[in-house]
PDB file of N, CA and C in Angstrom:
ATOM      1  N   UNK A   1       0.841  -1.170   0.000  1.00  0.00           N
ATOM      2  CA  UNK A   1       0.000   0.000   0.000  1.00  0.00           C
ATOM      3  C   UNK A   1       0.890   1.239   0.000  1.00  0.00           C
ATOM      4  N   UNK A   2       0.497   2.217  -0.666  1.00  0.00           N
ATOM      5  CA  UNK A   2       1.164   3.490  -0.839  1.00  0.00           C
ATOM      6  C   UNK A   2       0.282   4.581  -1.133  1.00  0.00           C
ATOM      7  N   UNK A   3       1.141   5.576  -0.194  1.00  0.00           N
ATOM      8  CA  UNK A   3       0.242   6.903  -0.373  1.00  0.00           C
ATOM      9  C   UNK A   3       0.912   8.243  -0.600  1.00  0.00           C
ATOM     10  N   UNK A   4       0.646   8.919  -2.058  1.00  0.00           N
ATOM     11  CA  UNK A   4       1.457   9.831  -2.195  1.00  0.00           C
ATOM     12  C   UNK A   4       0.650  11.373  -2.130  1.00  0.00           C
ATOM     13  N   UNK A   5       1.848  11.710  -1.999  1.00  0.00           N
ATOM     14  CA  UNK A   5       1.474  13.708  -1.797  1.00  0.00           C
ATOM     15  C   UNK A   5       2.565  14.288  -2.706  1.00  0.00           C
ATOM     16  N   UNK A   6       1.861  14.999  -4.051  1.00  0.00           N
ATOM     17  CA  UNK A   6       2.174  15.457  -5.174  1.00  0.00           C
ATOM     18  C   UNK A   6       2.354  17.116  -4.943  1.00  0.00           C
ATOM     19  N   UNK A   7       3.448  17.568  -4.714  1.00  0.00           N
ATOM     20  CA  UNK A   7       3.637  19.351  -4.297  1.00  0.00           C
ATOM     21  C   UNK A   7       3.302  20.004  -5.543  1.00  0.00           C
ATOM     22  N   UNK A   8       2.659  20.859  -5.170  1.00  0.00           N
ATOM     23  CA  UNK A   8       1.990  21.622  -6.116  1.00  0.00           C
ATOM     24  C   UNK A   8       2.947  23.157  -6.489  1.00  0.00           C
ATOM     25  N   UNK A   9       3.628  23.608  -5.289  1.00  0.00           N
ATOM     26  CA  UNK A   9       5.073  24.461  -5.173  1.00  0.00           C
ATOM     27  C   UNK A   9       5.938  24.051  -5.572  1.00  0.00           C
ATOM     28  N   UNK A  10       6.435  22.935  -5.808  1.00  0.00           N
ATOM     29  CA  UNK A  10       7.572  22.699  -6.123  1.00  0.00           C
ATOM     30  C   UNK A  10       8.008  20.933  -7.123  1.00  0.00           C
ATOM     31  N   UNK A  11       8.469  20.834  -7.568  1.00  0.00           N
ATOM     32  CA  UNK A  11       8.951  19.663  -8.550  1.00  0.00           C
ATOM     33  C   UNK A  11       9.306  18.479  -7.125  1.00  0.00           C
ATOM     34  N   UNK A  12       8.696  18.265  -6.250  1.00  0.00           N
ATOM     35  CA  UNK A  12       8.361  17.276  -5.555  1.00  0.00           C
ATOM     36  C   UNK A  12       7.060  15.989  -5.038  1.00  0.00           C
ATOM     37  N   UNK A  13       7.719  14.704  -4.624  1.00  0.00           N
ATOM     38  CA  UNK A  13       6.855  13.626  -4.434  1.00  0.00           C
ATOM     39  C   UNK A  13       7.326  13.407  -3.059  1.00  0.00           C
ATOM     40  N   UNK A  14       6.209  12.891  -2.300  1.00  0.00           N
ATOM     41  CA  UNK A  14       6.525  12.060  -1.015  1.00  0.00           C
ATOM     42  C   UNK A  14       5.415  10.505  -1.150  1.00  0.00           C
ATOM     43  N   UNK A  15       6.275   9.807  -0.823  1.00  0.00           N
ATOM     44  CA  UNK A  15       5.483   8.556  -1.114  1.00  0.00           C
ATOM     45  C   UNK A  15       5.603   7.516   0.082  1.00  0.00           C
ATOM     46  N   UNK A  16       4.429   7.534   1.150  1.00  0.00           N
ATOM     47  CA  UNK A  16       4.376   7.010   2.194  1.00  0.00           C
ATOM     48  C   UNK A  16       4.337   5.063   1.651  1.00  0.00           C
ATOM     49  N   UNK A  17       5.359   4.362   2.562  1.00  0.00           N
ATOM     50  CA  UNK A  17       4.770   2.857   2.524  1.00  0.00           C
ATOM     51  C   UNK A  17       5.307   2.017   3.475  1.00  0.00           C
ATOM     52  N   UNK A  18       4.190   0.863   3.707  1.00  0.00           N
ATOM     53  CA  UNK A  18       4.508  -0.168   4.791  1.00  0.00           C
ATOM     54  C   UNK A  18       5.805  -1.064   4.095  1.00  0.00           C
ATOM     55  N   UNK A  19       6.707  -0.808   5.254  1.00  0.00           N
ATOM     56  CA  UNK A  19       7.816  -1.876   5.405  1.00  0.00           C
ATOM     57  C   UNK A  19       7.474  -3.412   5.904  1.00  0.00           C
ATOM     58  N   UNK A  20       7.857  -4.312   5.884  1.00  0.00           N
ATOM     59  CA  UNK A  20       7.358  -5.873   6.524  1.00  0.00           C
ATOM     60  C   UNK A  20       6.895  -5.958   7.506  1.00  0.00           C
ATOM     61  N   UNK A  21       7.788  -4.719   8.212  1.00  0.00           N
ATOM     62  CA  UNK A  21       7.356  -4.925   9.727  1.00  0.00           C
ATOM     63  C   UNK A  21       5.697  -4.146   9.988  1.00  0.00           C
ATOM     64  N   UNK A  22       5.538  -3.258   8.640  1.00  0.00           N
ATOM     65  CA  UNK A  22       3.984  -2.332   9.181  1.00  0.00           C
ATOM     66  C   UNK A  22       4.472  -1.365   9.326  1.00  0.00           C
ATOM     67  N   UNK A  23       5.748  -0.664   9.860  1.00  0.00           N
ATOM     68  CA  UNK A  23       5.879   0.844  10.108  1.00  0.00           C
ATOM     69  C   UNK A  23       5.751   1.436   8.890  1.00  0.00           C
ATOM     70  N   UNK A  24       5.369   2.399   8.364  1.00  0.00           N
ATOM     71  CA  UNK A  24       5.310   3.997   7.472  1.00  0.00           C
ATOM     72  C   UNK A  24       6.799   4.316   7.326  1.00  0.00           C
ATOM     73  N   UNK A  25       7.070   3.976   6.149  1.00  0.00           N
ATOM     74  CA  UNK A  25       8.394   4.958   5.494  1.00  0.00           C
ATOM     75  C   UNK A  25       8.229   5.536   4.496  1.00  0.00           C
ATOM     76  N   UNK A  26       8.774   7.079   4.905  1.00  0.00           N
ATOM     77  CA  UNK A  26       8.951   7.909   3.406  1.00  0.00           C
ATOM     78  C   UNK A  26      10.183   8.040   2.598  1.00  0.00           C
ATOM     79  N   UNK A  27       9.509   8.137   1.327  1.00  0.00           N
ATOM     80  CA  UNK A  27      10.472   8.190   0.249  1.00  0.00           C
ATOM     81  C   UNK A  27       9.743   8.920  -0.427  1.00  0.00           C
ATOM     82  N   UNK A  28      11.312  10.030  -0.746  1.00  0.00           N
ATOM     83  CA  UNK A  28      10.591  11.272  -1.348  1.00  0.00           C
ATOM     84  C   UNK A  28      11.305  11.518  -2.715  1.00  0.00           C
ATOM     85  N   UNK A  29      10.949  12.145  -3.495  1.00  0.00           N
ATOM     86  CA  UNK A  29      12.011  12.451  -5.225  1.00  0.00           C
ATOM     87  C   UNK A  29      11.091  13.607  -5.521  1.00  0.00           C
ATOM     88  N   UNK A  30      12.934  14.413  -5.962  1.00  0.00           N
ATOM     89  CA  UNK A  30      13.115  15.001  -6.506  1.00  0.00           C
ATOM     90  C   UNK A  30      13.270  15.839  -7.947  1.00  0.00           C
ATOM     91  N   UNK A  31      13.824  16.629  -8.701  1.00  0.00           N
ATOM     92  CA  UNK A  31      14.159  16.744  -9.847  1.00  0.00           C
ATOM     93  C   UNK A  31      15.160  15.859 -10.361  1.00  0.00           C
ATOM     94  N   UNK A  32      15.090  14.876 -10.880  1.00  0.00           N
ATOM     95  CA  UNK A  32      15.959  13.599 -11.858  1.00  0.00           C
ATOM     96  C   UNK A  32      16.135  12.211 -11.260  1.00  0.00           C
ATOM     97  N   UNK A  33      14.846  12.145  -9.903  1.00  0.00           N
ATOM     98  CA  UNK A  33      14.392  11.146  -9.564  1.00  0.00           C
ATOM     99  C   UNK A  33      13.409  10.264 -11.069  1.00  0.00           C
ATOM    100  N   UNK A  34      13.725   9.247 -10.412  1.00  0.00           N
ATOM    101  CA  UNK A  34      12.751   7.925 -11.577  1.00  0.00           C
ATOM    102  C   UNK A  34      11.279   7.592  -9.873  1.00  0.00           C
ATOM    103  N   UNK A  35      10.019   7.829 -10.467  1.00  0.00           N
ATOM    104  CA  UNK A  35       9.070   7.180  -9.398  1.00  0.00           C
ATOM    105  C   UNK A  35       8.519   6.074  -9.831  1.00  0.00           C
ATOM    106  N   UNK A  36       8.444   5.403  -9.224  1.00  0.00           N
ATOM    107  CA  UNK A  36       8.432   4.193  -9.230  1.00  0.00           C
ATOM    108  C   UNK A  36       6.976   3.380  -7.609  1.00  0.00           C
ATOM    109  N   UNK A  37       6.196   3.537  -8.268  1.00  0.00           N
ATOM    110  CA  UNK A  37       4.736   2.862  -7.912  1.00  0.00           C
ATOM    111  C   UNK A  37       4.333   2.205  -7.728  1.00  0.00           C
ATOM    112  N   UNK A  38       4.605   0.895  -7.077  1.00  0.00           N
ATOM    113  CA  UNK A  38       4.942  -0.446  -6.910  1.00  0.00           C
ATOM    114  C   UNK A  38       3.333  -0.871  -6.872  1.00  0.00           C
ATOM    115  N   UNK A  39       2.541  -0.639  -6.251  1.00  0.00           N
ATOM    116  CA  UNK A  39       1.244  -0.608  -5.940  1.00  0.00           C
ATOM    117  C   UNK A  39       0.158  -0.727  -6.733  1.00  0.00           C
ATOM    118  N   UNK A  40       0.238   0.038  -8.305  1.00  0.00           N
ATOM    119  CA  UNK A  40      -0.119   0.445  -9.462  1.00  0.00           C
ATOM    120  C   UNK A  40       0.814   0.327 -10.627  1.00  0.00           C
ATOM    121  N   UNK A  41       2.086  -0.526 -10.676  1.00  0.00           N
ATOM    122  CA  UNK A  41       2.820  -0.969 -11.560  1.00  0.00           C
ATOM    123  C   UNK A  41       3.100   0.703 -12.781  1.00  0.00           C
ATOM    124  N   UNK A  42       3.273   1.457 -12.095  1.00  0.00           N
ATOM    125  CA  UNK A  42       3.744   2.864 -12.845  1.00  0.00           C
ATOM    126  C   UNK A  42       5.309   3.287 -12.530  1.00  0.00           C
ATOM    127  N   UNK A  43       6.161   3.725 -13.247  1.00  0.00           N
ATOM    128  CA  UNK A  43       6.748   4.151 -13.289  1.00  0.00           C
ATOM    129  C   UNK A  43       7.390   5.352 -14.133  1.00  0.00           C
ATOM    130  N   UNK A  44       7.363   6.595 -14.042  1.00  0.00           N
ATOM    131  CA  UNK A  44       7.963   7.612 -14.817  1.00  0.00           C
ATOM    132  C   UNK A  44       8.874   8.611 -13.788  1.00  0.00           C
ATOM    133  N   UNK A  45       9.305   9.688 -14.540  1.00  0.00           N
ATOM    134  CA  UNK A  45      10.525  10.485 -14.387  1.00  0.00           C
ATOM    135  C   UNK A  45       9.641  11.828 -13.282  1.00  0.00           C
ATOM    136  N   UNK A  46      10.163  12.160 -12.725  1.00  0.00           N
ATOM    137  CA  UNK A  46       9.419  13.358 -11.653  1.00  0.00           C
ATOM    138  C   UNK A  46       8.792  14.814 -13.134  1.00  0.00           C
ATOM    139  N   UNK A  47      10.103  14.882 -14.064  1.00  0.00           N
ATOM    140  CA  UNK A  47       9.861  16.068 -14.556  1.00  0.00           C
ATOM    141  C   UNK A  47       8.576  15.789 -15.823  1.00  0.00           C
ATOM    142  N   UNK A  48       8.400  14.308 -16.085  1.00  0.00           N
ATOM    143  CA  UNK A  48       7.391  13.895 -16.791  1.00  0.00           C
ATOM    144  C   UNK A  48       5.825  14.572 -16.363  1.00  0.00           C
ATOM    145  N   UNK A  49       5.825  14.238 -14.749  1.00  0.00           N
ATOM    146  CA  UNK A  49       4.694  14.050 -13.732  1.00  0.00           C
ATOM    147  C   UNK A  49       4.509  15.662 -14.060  1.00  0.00           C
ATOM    148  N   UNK A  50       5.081  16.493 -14.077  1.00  0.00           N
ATOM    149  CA  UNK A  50       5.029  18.626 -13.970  1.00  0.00           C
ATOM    150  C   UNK A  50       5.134  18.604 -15.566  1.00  0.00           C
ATOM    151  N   UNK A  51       5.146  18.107 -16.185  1.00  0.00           N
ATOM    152  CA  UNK A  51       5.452  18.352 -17.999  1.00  0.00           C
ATOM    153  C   UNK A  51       3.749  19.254 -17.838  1.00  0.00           C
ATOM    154  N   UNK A  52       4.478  20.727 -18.622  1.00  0.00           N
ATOM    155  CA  UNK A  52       3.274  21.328 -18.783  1.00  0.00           C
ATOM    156  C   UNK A  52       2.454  21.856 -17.279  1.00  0.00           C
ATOM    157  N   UNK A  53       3.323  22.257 -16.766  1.00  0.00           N
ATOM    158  CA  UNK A  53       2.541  23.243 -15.142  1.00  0.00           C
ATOM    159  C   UNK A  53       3.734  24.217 -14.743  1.00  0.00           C
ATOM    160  N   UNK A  54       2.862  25.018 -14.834  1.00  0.00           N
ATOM    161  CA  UNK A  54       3.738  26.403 -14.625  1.00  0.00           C
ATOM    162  C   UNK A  54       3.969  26.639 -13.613  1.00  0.00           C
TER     163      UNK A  54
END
């Protein structure tokens, strides 16, 4: 399971997910990060995700 928060300020992702054990870890990307969606089998480039937002 994963839960993301898409910044609307800035060319950023935070992408909450359960580790084995159940705790919440974040992983966040940046500009020339690859995201990667394990959940929904997606993967593209951060600057793909802002292509076209000013």
């Amino acid at each position: 399971m994963e839960y993301v928060l898409i910044s609307q300020d800035h060319q950023r992702l935070d992408c909450f997910r359960r580790n084995a054990q159940g705790i919440w870890t974040l992983q966040f990307y940046d500009p020339g990060s690859e995201i990667n969606l394990e959940s929904v089998d997606f993967i593209t480039s951060i600057e793909a995700l802002y292509e076209d937002v000013t």
